[in-house]
Protein backbone atom coordinates (compact mmCIF):
# COMPACT_ATOMS: atom_id res chain seq x y z
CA UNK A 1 104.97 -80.58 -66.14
CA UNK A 2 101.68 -79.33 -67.06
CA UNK A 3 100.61 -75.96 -68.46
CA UNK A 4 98.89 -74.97 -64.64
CA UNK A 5 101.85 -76.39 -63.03
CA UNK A 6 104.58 -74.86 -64.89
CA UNK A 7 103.22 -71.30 -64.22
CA UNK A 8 102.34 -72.05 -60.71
CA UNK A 9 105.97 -73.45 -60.46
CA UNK A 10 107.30 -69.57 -62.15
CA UNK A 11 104.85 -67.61 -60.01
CA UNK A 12 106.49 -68.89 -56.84
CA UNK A 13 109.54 -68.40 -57.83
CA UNK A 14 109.19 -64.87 -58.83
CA UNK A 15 107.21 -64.58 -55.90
CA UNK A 16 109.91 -65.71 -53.55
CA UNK A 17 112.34 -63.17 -55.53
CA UNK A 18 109.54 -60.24 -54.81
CA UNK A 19 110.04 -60.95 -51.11
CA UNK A 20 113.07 -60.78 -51.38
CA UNK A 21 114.07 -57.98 -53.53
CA UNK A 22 111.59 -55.88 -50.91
CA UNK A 23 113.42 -57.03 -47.68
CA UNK A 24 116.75 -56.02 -49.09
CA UNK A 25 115.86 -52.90 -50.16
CA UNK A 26 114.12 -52.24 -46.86
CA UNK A 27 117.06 -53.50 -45.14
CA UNK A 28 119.52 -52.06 -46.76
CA UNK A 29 117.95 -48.13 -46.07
CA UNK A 30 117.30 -49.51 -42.12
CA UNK A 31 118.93 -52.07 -41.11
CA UNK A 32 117.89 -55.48 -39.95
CA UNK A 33 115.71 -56.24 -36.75
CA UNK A 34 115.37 -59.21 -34.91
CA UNK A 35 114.11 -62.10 -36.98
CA UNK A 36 113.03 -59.49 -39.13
CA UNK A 37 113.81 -61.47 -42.22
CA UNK A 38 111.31 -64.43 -41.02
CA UNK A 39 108.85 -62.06 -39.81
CA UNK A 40 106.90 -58.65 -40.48
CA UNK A 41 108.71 -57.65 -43.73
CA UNK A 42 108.36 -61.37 -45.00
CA UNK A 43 104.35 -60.88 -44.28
CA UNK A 44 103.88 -57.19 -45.14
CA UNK A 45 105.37 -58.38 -48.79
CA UNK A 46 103.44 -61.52 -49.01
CA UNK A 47 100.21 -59.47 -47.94
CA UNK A 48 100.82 -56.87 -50.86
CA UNK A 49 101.81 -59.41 -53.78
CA UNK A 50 98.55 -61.19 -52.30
CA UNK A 51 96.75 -58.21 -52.84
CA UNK A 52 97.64 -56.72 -56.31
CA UNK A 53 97.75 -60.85 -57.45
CA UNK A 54 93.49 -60.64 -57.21
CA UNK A 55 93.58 -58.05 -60.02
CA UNK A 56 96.16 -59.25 -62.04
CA UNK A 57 94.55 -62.79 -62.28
CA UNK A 58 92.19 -61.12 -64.55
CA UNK A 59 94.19 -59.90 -67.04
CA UNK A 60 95.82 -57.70 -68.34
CA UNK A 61 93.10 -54.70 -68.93
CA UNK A 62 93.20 -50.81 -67.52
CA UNK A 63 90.65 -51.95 -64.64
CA UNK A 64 92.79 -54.72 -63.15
CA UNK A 65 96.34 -52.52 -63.55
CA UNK A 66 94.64 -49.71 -61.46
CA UNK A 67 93.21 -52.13 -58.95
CA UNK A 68 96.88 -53.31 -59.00
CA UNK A 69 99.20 -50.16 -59.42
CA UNK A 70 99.35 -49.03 -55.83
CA UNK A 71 99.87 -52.55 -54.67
CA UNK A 72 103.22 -53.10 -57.21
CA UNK A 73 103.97 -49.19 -56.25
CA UNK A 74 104.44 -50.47 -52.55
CA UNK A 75 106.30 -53.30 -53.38
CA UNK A 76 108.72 -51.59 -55.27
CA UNK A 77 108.44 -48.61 -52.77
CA UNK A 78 109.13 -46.08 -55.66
CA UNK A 79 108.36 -42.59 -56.20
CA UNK A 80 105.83 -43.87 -59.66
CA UNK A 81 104.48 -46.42 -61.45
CA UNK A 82 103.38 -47.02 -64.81
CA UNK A 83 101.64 -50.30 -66.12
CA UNK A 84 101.21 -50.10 -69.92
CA UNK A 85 100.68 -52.04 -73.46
CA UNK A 86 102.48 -50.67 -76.79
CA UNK A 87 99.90 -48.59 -76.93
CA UNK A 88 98.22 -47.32 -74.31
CA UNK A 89 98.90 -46.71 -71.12
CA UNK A 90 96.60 -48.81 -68.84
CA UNK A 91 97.39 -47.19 -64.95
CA UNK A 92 99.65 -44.74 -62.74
CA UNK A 93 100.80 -44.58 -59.11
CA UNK A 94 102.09 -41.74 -57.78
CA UNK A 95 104.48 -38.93 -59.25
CA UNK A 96 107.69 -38.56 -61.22
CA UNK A 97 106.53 -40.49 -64.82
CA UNK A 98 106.77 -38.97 -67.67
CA UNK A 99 103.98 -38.13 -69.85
CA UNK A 100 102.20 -40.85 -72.12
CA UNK A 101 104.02 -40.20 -74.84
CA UNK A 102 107.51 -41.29 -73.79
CA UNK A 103 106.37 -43.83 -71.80
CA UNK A 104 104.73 -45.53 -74.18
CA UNK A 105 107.96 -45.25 -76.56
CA UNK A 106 109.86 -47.16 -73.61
CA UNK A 107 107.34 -49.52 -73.37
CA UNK A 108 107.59 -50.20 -76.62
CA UNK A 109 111.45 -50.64 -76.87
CA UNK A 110 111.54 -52.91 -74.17
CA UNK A 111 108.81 -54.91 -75.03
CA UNK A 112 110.85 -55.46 -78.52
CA UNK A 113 114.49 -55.66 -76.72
CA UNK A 114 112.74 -58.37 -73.87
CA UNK A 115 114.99 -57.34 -71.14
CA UNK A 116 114.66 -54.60 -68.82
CA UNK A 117 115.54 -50.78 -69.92
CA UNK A 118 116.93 -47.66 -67.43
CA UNK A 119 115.90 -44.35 -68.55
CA UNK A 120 115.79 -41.15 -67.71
CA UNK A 121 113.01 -38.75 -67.34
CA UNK A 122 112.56 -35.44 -68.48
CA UNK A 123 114.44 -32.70 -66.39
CA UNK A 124 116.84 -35.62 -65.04
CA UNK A 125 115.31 -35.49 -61.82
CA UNK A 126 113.53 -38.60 -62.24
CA UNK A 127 114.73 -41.54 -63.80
CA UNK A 128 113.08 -45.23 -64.59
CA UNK A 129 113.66 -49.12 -65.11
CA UNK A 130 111.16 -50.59 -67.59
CA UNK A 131 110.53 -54.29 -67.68
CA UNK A 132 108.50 -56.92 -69.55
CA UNK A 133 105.62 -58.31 -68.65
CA UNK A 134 104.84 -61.87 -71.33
CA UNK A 135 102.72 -64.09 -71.30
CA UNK A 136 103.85 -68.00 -73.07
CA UNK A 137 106.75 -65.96 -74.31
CA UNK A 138 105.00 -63.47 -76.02
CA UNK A 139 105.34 -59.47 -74.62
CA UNK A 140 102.03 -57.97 -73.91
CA UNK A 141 102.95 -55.43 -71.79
CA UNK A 142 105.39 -53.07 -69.23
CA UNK A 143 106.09 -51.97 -65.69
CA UNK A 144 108.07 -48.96 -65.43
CA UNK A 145 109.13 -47.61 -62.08
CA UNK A 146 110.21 -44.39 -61.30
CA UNK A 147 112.35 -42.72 -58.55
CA UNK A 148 115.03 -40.03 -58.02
CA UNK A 149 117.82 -43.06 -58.25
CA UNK A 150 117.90 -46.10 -60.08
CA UNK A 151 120.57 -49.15 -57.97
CA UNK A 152 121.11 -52.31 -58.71
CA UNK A 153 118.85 -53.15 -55.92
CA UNK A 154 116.22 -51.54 -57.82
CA UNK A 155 116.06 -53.03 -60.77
CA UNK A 156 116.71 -56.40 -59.78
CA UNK A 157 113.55 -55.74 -57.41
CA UNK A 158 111.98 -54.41 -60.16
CA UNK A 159 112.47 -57.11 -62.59
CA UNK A 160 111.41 -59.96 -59.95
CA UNK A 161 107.98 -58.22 -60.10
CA UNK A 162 107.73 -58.02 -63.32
CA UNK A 163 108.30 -62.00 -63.46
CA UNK A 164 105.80 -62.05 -61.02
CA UNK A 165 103.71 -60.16 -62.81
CA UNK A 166 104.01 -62.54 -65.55
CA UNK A 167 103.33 -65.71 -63.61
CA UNK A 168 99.35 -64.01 -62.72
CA UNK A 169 98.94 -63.01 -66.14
CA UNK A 170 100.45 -66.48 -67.10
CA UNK A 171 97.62 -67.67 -64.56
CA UNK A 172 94.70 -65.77 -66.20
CA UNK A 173 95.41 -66.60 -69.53
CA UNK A 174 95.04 -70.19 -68.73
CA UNK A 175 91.49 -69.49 -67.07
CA UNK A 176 90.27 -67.35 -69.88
CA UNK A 177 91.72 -70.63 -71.99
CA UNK A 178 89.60 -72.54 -69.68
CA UNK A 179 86.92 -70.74 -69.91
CA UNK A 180 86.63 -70.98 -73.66
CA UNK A 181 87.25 -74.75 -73.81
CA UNK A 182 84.02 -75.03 -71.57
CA UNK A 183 82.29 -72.63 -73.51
CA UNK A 184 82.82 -74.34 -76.61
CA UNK A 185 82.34 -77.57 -75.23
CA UNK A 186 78.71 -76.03 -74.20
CA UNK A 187 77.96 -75.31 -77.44
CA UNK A 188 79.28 -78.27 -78.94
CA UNK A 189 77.14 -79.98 -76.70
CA UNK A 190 73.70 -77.88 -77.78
CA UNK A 191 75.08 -78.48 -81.49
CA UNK A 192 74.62 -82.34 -80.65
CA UNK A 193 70.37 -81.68 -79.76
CA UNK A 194 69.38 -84.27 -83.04
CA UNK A 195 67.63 -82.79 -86.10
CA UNK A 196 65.96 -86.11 -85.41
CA UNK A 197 64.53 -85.12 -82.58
CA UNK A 198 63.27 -81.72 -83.67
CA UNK A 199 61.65 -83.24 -86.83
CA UNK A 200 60.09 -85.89 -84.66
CA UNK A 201 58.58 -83.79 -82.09
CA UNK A 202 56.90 -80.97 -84.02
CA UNK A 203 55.74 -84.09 -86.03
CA UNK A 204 54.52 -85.80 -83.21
CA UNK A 205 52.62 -82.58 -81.90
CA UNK A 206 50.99 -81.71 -85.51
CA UNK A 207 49.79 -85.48 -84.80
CA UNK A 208 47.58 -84.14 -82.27
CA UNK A 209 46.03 -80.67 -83.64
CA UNK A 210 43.27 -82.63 -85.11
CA UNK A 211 42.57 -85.41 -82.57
CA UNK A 212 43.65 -84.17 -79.01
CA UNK A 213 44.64 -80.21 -79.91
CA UNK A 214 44.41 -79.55 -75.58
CA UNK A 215 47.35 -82.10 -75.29
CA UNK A 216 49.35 -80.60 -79.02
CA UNK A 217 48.90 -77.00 -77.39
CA UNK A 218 50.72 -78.59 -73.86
CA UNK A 219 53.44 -80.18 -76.11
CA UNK A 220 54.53 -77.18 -77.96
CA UNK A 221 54.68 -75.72 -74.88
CA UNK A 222 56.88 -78.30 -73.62
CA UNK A 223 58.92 -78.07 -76.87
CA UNK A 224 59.53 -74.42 -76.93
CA UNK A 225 60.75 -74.33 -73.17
CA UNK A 226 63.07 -77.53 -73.91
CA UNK A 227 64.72 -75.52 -76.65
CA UNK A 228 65.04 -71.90 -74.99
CA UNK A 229 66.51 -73.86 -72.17
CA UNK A 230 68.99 -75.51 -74.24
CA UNK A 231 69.88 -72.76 -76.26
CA UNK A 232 70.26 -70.17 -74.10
CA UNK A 233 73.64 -68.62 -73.87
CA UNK A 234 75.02 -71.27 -71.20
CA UNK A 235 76.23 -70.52 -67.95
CA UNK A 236 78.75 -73.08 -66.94
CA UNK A 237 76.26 -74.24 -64.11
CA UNK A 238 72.95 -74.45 -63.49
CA UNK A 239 70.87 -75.80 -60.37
CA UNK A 240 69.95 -79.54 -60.45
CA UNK A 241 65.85 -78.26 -60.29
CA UNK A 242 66.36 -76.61 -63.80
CA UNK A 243 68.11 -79.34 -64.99
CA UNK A 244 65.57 -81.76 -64.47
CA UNK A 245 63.16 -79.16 -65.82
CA UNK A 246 64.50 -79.51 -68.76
CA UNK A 247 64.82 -83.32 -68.53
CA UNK A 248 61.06 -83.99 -67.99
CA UNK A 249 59.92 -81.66 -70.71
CA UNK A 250 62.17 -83.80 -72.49
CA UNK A 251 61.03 -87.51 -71.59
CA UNK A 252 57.33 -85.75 -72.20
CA UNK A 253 57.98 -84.73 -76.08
CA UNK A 254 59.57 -88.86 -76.33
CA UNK A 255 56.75 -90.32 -74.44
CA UNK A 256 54.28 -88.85 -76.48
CA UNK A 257 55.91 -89.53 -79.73
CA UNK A 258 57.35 -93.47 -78.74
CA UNK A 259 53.42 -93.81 -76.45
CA UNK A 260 53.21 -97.28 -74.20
CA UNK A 261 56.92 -98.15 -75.48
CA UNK A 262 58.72 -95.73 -73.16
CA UNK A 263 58.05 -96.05 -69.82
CA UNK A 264 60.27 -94.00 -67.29
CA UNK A 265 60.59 -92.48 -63.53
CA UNK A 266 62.53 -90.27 -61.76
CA UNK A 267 63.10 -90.45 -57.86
CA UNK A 268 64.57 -86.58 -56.36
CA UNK A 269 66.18 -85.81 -52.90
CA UNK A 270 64.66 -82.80 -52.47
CA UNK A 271 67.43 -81.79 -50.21
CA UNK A 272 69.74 -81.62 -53.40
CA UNK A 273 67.49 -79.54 -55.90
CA UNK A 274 69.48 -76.58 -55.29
CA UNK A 275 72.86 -77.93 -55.98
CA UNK A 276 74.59 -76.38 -58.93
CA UNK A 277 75.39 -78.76 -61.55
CA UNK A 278 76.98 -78.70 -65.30
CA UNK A 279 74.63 -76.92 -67.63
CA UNK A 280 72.60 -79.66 -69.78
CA UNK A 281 74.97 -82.69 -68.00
CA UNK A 282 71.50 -84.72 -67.72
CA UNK A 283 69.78 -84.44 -70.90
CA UNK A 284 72.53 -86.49 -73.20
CA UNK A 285 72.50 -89.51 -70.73
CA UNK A 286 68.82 -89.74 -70.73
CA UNK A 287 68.90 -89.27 -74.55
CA UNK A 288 71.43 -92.19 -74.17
CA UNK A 289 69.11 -94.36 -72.61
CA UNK A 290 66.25 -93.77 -74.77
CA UNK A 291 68.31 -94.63 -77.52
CA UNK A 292 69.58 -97.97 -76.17
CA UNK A 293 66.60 -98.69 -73.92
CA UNK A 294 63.63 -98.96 -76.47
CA UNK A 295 61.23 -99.92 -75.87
CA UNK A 296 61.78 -100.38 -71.91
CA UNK A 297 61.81 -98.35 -69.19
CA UNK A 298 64.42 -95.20 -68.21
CA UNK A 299 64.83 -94.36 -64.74
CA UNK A 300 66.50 -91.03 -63.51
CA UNK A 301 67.73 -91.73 -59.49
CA UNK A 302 69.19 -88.57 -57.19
CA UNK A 303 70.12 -89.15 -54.18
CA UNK A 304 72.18 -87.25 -51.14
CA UNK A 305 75.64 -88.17 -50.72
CA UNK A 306 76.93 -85.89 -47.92
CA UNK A 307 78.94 -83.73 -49.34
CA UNK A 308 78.25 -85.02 -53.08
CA UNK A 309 75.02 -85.60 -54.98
CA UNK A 310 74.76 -89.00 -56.65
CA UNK A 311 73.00 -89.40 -59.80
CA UNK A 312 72.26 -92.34 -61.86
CA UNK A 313 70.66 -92.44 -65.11
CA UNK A 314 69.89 -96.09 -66.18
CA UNK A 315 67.87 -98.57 -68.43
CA UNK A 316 66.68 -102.19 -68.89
CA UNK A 317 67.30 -101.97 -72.49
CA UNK A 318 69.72 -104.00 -74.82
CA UNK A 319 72.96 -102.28 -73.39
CA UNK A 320 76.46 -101.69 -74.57
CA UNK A 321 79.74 -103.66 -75.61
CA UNK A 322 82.09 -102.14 -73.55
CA UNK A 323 84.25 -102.06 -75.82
CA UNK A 324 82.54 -100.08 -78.01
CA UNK A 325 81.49 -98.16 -75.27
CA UNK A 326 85.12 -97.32 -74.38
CA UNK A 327 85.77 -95.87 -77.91
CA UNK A 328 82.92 -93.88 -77.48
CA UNK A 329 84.00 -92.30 -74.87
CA UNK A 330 87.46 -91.34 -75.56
CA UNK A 331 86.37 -89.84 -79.18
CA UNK A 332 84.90 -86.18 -78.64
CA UNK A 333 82.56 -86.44 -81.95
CA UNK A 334 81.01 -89.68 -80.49
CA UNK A 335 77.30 -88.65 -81.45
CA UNK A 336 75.78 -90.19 -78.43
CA UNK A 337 77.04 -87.32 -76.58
CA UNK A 338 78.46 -89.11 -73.47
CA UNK A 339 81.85 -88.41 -74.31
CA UNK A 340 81.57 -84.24 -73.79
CA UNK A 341 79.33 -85.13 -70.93
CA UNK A 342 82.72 -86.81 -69.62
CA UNK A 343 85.16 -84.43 -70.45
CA UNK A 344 83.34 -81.63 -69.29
CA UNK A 345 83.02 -83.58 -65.84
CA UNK A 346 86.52 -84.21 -65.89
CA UNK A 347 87.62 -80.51 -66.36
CA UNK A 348 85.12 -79.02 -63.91
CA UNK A 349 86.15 -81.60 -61.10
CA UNK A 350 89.08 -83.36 -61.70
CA UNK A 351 90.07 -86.75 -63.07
CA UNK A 352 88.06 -88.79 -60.56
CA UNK A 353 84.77 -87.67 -61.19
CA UNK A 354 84.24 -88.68 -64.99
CA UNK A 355 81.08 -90.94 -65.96
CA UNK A 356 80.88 -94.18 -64.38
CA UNK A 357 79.49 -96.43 -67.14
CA UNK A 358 78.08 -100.31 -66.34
CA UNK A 359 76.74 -101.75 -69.27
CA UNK A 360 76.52 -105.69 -71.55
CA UNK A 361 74.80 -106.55 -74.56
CA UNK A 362 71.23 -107.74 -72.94
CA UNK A 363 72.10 -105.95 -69.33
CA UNK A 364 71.00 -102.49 -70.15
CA UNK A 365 73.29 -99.73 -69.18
CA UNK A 366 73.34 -97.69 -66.02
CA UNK A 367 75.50 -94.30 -65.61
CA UNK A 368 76.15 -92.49 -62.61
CA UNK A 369 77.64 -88.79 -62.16
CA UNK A 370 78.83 -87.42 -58.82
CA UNK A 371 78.28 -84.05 -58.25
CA UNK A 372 80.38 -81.89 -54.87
CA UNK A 373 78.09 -79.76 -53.49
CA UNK A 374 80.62 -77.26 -52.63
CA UNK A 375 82.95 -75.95 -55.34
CA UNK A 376 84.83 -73.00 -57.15
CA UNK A 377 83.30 -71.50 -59.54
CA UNK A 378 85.80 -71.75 -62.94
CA UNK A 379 83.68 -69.45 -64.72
CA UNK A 380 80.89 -66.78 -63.43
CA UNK A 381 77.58 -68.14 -64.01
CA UNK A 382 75.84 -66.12 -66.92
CA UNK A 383 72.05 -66.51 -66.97
């Protein structure tokens, strides 16, 4: 079972214990109605876990335990609440907890001991049940609940929610994970812009200072916008239109430098120059096709798809062994940078939507990407 799945798998579980840990304990003080235990209290506990799970899923920090506190406070339908690390406290819900100071010390004993702790408060009019919260195994926090009596029912409530509890922050960690392997994968990516290239078009544009300096001055132009836009601090997606921004000021800097020898067009839907795509997906295929298409001709093809955008990036150069072309792509420090074009693809959208390679020795090589129009977002976009 996978990383995603396994902690999906926990947070249901716990979730289903939440439920009903609340329904017993609001049972037990009422009694029963009805259908009651298929109906309103089922819902009204389902709504609230729903509700404190949108903060949690960001983490453990003091923003998302406040956004959260009243939420748990209502599930557990204590007097107070307390979310906390070893050493801070990060929120509070209503009354009864003791200061700081001793919770913290709790919270710190449980989080060593890993199972839940009752105490009592100062005064002995209040008293507690502190439980874990972990993440992979490894505590990073507490819940501690407080109320004028501590039952059984209570604290096996109490430590269903903190399970719970677990499962989101289980959840988040693996996004924030996520988050970094694209990030790094971005930068990998900008890492793979050649030296060769940078060498080769400053000294293709000092070429022209002299003979044409109009058309050097129009270059560097095209240079320096080429390499703010692919080194900016990437956002995970960008629209198509700045992507193939960045693509033609690329295919200008290799025209001018290879002349008559490249030879390339690109044919646009306009209807899809607003869908968001992978930050610099385009640029390392075209790069591709320079590199195997020379001299020939490199043609960029959009097109609408319905819900998808179709893209093809393609040559009439001396193509690929597909065998070699395999290897290529399932080693990440391939240089020809299809291979984090792939992955990336393959993380973003799922398994099905990796590059889709034709190529022979002699037949050129033609690549096509499909892009859904309508997705989730993974990571904020970050201009």
């Amino acid at each position: 079972m996978s990383g995603v799945s396994s902690a999906v798998w926990v947070t249901l579980c716990a979730l289903c214990g939440v439920c009903g840990g609340v329904l017993a304990r609001t049972l037990a003080c009422r009694g029963p109605a009805p259908g009651e235990l298929r109906g309103e209290g089922t819902f009204l506990a389902l709504r609230v876990a729903g509700l404190a799970a949108g903060s949690l899923r960001g983490g453990l920090t003091r923003g998302s335990a406040r956004r959260a506190a009243r939420h748990l406070r209502t599930l557990l339908g204590t007097a107070g609440l307390v979310v906390a690390t070893s050493d801070r406290v990060l929120a509070r819900d209503g009354t009864g907890a003791p200061a700081d100071e001793a919770v913290l010390a709790e919270v710190r004993a449980t989080m060593e001991g890993g199972r839940p702790r009752l105490v009592s408060a100062p005064g002995g009019d209040r008293h507690g049940v502190v439980v874990p919260l972990t993440v992979e195994g490894r505590a990073v926090g507490a819940l501690a609940a407080y109320d004028a009596e501590i039952g059984t029912g209570l604290v096996r409530t109490a430590a269903e929610v903190g399970r719970w509890m677990s499962g989101q922050l289980e959840l988040a960690e693996l996004d924030a994970s996520r988050r970094r392997t694209l990030e790094a994968e971005a930068r990998a990516l900008r890492a793979q812009i050649s030296p060769h290239f940078v060498y080769n078009s400053l000294t293709t544009i000092a070429s022209f200072v002299r003979t044409d300096p109009e058309r050097a001055r129009e270059l560097l132009l095209d240079f320096a916008d080429f390499i703010r836009y692919a080194l900016r601090r990437a956002a995970d997606f960008t629209s198509l239109a700045d992507e193939l921004s960045c693509v033609d000021r690329y295919l200008l800097l290799e025209q001018a430098r290879f002349g008559d020898r490249l030879r390339f067009t690109v044919q646009v839907a306009p209807e899809v120059l607003r869908v968001d795509v992978p930050f610099l997906c385009l640029q390392p295929l075209v790069e591709n096709a320079i590199k195997h298409g020379m001299p020939g001709e490199v043609r960029v093809v959009i097109r609408d798809a319905g819900p998808e955008a179709h893209i093809w990036v393609e040559d009439d150069g001396v193509g690929m062994d597909p065998e070699h072309l395999r290897a290529a792509l399932a080693e990440e420090s391939s240089g020809i940078g299809l291979s984090n074009v792939d992955l990336r693809m393959r993380h973003l959208y799922g398994q099905d939507y990796g590059l889709m390679v034709e190529t022979a020795p002699g037949k050129g090589t033609r690549i096509r990407l499909r892009i859904p129009k309508a997705r989730s977002r993974p990571v904020p976009a970050r201009s």
